[in-house]
Protein backbone atom coordinates (compact mmCIF):
# COMPACT_ATOMS: atom_id res chain seq x y z
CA UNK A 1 59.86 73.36 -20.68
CA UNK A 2 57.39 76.15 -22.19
CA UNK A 3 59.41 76.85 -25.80
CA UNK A 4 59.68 80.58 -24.26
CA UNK A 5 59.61 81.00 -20.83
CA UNK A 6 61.33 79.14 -18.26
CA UNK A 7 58.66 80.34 -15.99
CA UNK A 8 55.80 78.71 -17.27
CA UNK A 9 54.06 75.72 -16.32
CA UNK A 10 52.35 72.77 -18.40
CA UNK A 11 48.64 73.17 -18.72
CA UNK A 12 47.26 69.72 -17.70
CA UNK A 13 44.23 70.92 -19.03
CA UNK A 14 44.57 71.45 -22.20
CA UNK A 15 46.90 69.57 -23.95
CA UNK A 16 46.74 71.81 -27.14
CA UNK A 17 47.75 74.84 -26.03
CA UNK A 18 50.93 72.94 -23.99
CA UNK A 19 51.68 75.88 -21.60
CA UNK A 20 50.38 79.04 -19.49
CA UNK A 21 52.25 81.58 -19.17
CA UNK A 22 52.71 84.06 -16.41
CA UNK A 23 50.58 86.91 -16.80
CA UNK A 24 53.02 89.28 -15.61
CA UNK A 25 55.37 88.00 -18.23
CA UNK A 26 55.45 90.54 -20.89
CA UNK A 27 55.81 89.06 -24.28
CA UNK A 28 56.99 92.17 -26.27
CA UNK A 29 58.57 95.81 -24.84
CA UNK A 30 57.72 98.42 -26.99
CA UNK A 31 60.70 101.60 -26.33
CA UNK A 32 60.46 104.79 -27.53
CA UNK A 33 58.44 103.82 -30.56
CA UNK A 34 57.42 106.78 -33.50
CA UNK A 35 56.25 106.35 -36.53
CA UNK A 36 55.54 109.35 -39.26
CA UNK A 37 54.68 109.41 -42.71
CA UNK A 38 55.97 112.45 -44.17
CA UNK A 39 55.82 115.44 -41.81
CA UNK A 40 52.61 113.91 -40.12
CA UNK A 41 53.71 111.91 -36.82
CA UNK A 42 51.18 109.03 -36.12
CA UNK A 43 52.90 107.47 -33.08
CA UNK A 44 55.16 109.47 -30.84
CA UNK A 45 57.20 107.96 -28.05
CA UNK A 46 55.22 104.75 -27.28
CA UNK A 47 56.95 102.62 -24.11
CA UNK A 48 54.03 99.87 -23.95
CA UNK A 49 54.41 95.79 -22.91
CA UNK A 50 51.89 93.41 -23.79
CA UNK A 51 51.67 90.85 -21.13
CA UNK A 52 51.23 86.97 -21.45
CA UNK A 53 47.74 85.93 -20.82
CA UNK A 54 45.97 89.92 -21.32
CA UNK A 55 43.69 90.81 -23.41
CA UNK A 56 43.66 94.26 -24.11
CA UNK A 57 41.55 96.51 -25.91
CA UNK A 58 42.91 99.37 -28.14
CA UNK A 59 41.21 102.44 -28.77
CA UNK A 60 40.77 105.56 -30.15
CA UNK A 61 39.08 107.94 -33.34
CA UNK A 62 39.41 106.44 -37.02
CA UNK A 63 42.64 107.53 -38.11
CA UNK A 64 44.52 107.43 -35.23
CA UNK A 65 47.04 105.34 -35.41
CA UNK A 66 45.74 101.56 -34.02
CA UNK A 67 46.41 99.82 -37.35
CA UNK A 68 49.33 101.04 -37.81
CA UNK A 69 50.51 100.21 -34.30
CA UNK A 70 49.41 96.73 -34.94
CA UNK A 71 51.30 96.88 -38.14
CA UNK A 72 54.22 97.67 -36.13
CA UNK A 73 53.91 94.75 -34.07
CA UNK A 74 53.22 92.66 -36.20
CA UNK A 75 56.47 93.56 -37.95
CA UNK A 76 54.61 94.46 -41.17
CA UNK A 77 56.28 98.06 -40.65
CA UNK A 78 59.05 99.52 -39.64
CA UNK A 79 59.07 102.19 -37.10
CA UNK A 80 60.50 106.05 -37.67
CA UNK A 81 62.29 105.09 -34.43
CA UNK A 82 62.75 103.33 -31.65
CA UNK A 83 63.24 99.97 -31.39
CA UNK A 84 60.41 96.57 -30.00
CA UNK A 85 61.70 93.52 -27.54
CA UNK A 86 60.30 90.39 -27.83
CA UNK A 87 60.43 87.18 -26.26
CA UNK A 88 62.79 84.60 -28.44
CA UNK A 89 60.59 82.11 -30.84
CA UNK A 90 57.22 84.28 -30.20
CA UNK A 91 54.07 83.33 -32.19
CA UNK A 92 52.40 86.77 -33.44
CA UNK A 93 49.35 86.99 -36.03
CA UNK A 94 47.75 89.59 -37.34
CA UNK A 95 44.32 90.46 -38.84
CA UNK A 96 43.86 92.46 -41.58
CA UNK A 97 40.36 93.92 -41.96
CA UNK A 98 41.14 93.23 -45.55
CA UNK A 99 43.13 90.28 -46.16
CA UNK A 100 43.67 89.08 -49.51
CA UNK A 101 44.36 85.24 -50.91
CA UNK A 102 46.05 83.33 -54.16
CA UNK A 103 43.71 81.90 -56.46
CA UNK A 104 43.66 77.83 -56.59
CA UNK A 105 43.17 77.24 -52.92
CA UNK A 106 39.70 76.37 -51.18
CA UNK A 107 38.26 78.06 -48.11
CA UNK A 108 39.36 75.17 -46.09
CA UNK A 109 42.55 74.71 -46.88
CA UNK A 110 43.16 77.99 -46.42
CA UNK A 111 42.16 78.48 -42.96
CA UNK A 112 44.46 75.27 -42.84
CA UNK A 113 47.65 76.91 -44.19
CA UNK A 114 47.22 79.28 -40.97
CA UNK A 115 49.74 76.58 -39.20
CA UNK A 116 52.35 76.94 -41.70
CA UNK A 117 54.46 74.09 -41.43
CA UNK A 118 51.79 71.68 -40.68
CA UNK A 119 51.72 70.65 -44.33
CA UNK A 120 55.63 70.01 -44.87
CA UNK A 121 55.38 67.74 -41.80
CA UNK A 122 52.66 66.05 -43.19
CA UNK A 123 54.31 65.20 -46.49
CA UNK A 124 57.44 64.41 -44.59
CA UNK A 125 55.66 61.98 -42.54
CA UNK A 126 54.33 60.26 -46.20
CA UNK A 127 57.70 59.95 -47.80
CA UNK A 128 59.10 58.71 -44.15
CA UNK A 129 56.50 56.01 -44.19
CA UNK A 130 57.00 54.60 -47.93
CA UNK A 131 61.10 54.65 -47.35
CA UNK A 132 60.50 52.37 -44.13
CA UNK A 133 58.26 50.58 -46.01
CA UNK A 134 60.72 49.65 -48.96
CA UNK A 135 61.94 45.87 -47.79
CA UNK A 136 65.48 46.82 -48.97
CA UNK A 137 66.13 49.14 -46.23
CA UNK A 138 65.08 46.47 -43.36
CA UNK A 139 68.22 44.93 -44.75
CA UNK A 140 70.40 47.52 -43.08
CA UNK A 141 69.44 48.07 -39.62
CA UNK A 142 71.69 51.08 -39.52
CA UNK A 143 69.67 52.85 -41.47
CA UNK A 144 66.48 51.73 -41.25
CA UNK A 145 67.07 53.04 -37.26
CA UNK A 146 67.84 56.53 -39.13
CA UNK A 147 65.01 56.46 -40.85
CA UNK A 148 62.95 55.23 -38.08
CA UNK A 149 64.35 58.16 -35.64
CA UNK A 150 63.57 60.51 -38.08
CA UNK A 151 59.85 59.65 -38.65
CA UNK A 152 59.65 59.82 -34.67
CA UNK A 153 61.13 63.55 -34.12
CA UNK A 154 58.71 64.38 -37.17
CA UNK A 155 55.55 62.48 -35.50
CA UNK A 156 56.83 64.55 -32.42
CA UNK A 157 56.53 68.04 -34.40
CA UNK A 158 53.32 66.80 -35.64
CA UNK A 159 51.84 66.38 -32.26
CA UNK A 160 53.17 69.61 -30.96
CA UNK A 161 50.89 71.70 -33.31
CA UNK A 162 48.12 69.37 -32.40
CA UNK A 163 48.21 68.11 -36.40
CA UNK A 164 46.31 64.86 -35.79
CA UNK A 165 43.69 67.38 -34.66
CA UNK A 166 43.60 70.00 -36.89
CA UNK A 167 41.33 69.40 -39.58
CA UNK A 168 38.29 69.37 -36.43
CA UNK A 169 39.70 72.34 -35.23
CA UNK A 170 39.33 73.87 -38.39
CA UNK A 171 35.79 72.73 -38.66
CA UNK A 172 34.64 74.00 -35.30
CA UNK A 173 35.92 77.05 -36.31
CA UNK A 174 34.79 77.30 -39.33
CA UNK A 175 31.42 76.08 -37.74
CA UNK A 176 31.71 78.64 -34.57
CA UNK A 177 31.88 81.47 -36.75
CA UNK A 178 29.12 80.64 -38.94
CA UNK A 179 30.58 79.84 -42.51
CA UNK A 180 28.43 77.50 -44.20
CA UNK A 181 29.67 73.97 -44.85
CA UNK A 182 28.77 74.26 -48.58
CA UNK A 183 31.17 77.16 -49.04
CA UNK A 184 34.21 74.96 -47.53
CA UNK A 185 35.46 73.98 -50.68
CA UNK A 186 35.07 77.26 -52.61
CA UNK A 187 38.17 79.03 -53.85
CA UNK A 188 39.08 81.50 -50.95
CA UNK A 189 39.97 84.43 -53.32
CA UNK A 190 36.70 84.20 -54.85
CA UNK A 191 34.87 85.76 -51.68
CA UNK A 192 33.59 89.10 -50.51
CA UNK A 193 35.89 91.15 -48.39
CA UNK A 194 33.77 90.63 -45.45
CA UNK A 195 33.75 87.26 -46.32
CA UNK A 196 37.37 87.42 -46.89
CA UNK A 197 37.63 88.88 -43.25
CA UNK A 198 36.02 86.18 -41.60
CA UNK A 199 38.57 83.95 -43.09
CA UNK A 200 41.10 85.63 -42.12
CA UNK A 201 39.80 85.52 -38.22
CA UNK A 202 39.70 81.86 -39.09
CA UNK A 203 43.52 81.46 -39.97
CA UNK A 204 44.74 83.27 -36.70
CA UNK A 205 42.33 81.25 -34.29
CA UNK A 206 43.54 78.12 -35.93
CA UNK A 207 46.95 79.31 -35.24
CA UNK A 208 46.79 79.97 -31.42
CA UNK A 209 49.84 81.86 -30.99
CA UNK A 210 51.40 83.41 -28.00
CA UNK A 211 49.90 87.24 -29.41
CA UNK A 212 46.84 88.03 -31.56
CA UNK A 213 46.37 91.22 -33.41
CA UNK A 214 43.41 91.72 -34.13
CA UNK A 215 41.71 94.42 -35.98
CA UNK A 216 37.82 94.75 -36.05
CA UNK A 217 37.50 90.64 -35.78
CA UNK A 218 33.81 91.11 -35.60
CA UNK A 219 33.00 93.03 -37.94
CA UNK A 220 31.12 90.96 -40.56
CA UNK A 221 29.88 88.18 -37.88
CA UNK A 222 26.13 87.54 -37.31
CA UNK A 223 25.28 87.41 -33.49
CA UNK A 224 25.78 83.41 -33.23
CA UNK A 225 29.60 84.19 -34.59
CA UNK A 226 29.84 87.31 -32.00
CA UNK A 227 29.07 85.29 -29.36
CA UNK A 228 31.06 82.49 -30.07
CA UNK A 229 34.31 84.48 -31.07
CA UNK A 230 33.80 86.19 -27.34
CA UNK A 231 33.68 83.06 -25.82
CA UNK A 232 37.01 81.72 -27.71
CA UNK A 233 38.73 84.97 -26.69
CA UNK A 234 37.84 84.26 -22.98
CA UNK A 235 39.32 80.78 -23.62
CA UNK A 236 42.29 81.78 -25.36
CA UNK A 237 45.60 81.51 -22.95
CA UNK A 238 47.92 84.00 -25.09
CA UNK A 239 48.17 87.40 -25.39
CA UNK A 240 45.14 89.73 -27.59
CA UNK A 241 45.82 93.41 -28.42
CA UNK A 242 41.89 93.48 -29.95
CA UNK A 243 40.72 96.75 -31.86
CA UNK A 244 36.86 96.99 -32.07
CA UNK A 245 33.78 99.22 -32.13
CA UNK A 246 31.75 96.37 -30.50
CA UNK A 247 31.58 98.15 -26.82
CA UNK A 248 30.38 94.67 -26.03
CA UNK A 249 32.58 92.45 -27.08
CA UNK A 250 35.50 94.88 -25.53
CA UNK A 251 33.63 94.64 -21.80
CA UNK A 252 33.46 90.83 -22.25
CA UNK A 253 37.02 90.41 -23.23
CA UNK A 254 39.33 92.61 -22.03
CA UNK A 255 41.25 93.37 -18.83
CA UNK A 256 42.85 96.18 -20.17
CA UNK A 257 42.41 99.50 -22.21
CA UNK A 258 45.04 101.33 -24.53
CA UNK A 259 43.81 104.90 -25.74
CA UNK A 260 45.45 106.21 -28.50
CA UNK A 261 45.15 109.83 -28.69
CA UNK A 262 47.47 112.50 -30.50
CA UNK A 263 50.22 109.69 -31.24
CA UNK A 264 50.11 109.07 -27.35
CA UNK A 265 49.06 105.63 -25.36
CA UNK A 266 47.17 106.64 -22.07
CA UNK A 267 46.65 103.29 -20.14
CA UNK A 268 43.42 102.11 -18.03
CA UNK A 269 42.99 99.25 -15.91
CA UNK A 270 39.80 97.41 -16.44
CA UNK A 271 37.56 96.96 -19.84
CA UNK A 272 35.64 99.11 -21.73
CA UNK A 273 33.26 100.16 -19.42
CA UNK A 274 35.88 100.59 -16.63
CA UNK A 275 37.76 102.86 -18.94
CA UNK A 276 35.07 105.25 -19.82
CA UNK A 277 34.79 105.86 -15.75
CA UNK A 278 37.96 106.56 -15.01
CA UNK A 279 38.68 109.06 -18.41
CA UNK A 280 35.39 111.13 -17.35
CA UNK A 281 37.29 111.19 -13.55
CA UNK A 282 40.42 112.20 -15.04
CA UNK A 283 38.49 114.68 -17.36
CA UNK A 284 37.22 116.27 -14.57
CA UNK A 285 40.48 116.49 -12.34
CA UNK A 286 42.43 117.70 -15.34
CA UNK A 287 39.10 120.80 -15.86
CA UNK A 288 39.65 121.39 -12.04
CA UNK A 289 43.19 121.92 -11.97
CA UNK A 290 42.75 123.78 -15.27
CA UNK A 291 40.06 126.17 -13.35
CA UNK A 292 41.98 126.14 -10.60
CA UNK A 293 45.39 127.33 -12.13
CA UNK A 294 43.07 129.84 -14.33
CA UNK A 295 42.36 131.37 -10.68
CA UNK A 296 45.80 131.41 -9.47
CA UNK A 297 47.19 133.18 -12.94
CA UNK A 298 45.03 135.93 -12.61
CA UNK A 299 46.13 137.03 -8.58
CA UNK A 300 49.36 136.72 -9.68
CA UNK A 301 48.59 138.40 -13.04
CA UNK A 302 47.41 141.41 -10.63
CA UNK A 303 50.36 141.16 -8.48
CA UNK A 304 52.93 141.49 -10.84
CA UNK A 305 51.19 144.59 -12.47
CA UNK A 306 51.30 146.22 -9.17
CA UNK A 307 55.16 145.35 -8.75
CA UNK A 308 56.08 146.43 -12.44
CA UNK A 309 54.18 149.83 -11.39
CA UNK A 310 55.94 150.31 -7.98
CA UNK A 311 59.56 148.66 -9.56
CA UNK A 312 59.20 151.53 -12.41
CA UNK A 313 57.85 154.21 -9.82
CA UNK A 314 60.53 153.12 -7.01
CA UNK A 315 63.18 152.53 -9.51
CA UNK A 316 63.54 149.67 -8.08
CA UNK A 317 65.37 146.14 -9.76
CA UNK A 318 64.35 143.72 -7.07
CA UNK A 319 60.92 144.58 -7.53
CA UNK A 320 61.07 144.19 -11.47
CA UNK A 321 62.92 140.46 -10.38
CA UNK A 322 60.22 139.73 -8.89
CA UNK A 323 57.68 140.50 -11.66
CA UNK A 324 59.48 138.69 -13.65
CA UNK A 325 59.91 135.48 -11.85
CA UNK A 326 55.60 136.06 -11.40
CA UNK A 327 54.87 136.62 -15.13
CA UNK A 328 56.96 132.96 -15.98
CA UNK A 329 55.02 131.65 -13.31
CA UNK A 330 51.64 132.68 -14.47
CA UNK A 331 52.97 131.82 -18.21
CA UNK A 332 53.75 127.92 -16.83
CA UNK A 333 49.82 127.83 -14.88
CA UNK A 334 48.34 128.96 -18.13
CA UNK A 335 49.95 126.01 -19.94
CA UNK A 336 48.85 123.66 -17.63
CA UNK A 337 47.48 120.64 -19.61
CA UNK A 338 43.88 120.52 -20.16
CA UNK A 339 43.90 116.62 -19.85
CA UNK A 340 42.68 113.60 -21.77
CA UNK A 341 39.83 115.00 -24.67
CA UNK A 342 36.92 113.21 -25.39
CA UNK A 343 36.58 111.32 -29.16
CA UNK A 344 33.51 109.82 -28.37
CA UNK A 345 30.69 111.07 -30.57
CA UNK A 346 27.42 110.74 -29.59
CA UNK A 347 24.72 109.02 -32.11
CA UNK A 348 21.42 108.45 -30.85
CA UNK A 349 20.58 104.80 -32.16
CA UNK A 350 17.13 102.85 -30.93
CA UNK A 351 17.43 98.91 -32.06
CA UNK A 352 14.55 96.40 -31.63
CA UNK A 353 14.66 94.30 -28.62
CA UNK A 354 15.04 90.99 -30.85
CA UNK A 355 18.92 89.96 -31.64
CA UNK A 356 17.64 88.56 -35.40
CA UNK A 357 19.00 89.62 -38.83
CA UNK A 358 16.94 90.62 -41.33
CA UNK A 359 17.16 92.26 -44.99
CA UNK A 360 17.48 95.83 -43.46
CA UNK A 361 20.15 96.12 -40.73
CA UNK A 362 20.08 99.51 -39.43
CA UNK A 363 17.38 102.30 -40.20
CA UNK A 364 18.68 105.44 -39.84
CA UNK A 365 16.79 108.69 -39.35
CA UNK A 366 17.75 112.70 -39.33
CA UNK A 367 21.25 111.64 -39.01
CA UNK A 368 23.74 114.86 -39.72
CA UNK A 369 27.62 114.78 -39.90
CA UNK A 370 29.61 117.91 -39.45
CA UNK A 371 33.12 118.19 -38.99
């Protein structure tokens, strides 16, 4: 039986990831989240799910709000109010854009470490093996059975995170996103923030848990690492709530779009691309209805100057009812929203047509910033 869901079916497949899900099982209920810092609200009234088996891209301007959203998942932070749901014994990670690491502990064995518990097990297993070894205990059969049933449920945990496996996962990892073998057995803390990053990205792969978080993954990969990070995603059976800039690795991965605008979460079916569609359709209702209750204001702006006129002429209080229930409705059509607003900014870029790297990455020309 799947450790969370009662729904879910082995993989035959794949015996490493053990189950997959349903993907209209939703993982974690977000109600009523807020969050604000100070008198600044960041997130206001979020009611989200994230779904087993959905990848889901999250965007929205620098400054928004998506880190600390992920933050919030994550549990790394505590919201202003409201309160999350999630399934019982859920695996979440999280990627920092900056992580940071102790000194003393190599590259590899760091990305390692990302199954915590892996290494208790391990030495477990050791000290298991030298006590049944010890010809005194064969002597009691009692105990030696103890011993023996514990080394089995531990072998048993073992095999469950896919231990007798992991060091080669690590490596094609490592390997997939482009880390050079020679820097394996470097101390981790002694790397570049980038560097640092792609670590990091490392550690939550190597984890496979039911939800990844992850924020700008691809940030400091070369184009072999981009592509084979995409492809990983596609393979991965859990949940990924993925913030990036990469317009292309969004499209390839996700089924889903969050915008986060104004503390809000407006929801799109369909990736990237799919996304960007529908917001310029519902741009354009929301400027129709806009013109159109613009329209509608000013008759009944006219109106109701003509039946003030005639209620103060006429003496008449029906009349002056009536302008009044008019100038509230004319008040309501000129609030009418004006719709989802466009953050995109638009940066005319012209790249080479070869995907290589090369000492200068981007050349940029005439470019002006205004705010």
């Amino acid at each position: 039986m799947c450790p969370l869901h009662q729904q879910c079916v082995p993989d035959i497949n794949n015996v490493s990831l053990f189950y997959v899900c349903s993907p209209t099982m939703s993982l974690i209920t977000l109600n009523n989240i807020s969050r604000s810092f100070g008198s600044q609200d960041v997130l206001s009234g979020l009611n989200l799910d994230i779904n087993a088996g959905k990848a889901i891209g999250l965007v929205g301007r620098n400054g928004s709000g998506k880190t600390t959203l992920l933050k919030l998942i994550a549990k790394l932070d505590l919201p202003s109010s409201g309160h999350m749901v999630g399934q019982p014994n859920l695996r979440v990670s999280y990627l920092a854009q900056d992580p940071k690491y102790p000194a003393g502990r190599t590259l590899f064995d760091e990305v390692r470490e990302g199954l915590a518990g892996v290494e208790k097990i391990e030495i477990e297993l050791r000290e298991l093996e030298e006590t049944l070894a010890n010809p005194e205990l064969k002597n009691d059969s009692d105990a030696y059975q103890r011993v023996l049933d514990r080394y089995s449920k531990a072998q048993e945990r073992f095999e469950m995170v896919d231990g007798y496996r992991l060091d080669g996962r690590v490596e094609a990892i490592l390997d997939g996103l482009g880390v050079a073998r020679r820097d394996w057995g470097r101390e981790a803390a002694t790397f570049s923030g980038g560097e640092r990053n792609i670590i990091g990205l490392a550690r939550v792969l190597v984890q496979k848990p039911d939800i990844m978080l992850l924020d700008e993954p691809g940030n400091h990969l070369d184009f072999e690492g981009l592509d084979w990070l995409e492809d990983e995603l596609k393979r991965f059976a859990g949940a990924v709530l993925l913030v990036s800039h990469n317009r292309y690795l969004l499209d390839s991965v996700t089924q889903r779009t969050w915008e986060l605008q104004d503390g809000k979460i407006e929801q799109y079916s369909g990736n990237y691309s799919a996304y960007r569609a529908e917001k310029i359709l519902r741009m354009a209702r929301a400027a129709s209805d806009k013109r159109r209750a613009e329209r509608e204001a000013n008759r009944l702006s006219f109106q109701m100057q003509r039946l003030k006129s005639w209620a103060s002429v006429y003496d008449n209080p029906k009349l002056a009812r009536t302008a009044k229930r008019f100038e509230k409705r004319i008040e309501d059509l000129r609030n009418t929203e004006t719709g989802p607003r466009d953050d995109t900014r638009g940066i005319a870029l012209r790249f080479g047509g070869e995907r290589t790297k090369g000492t200068i990455a981007v050349d940029v020309r005439g470019y002006t910033r205004g705010y």
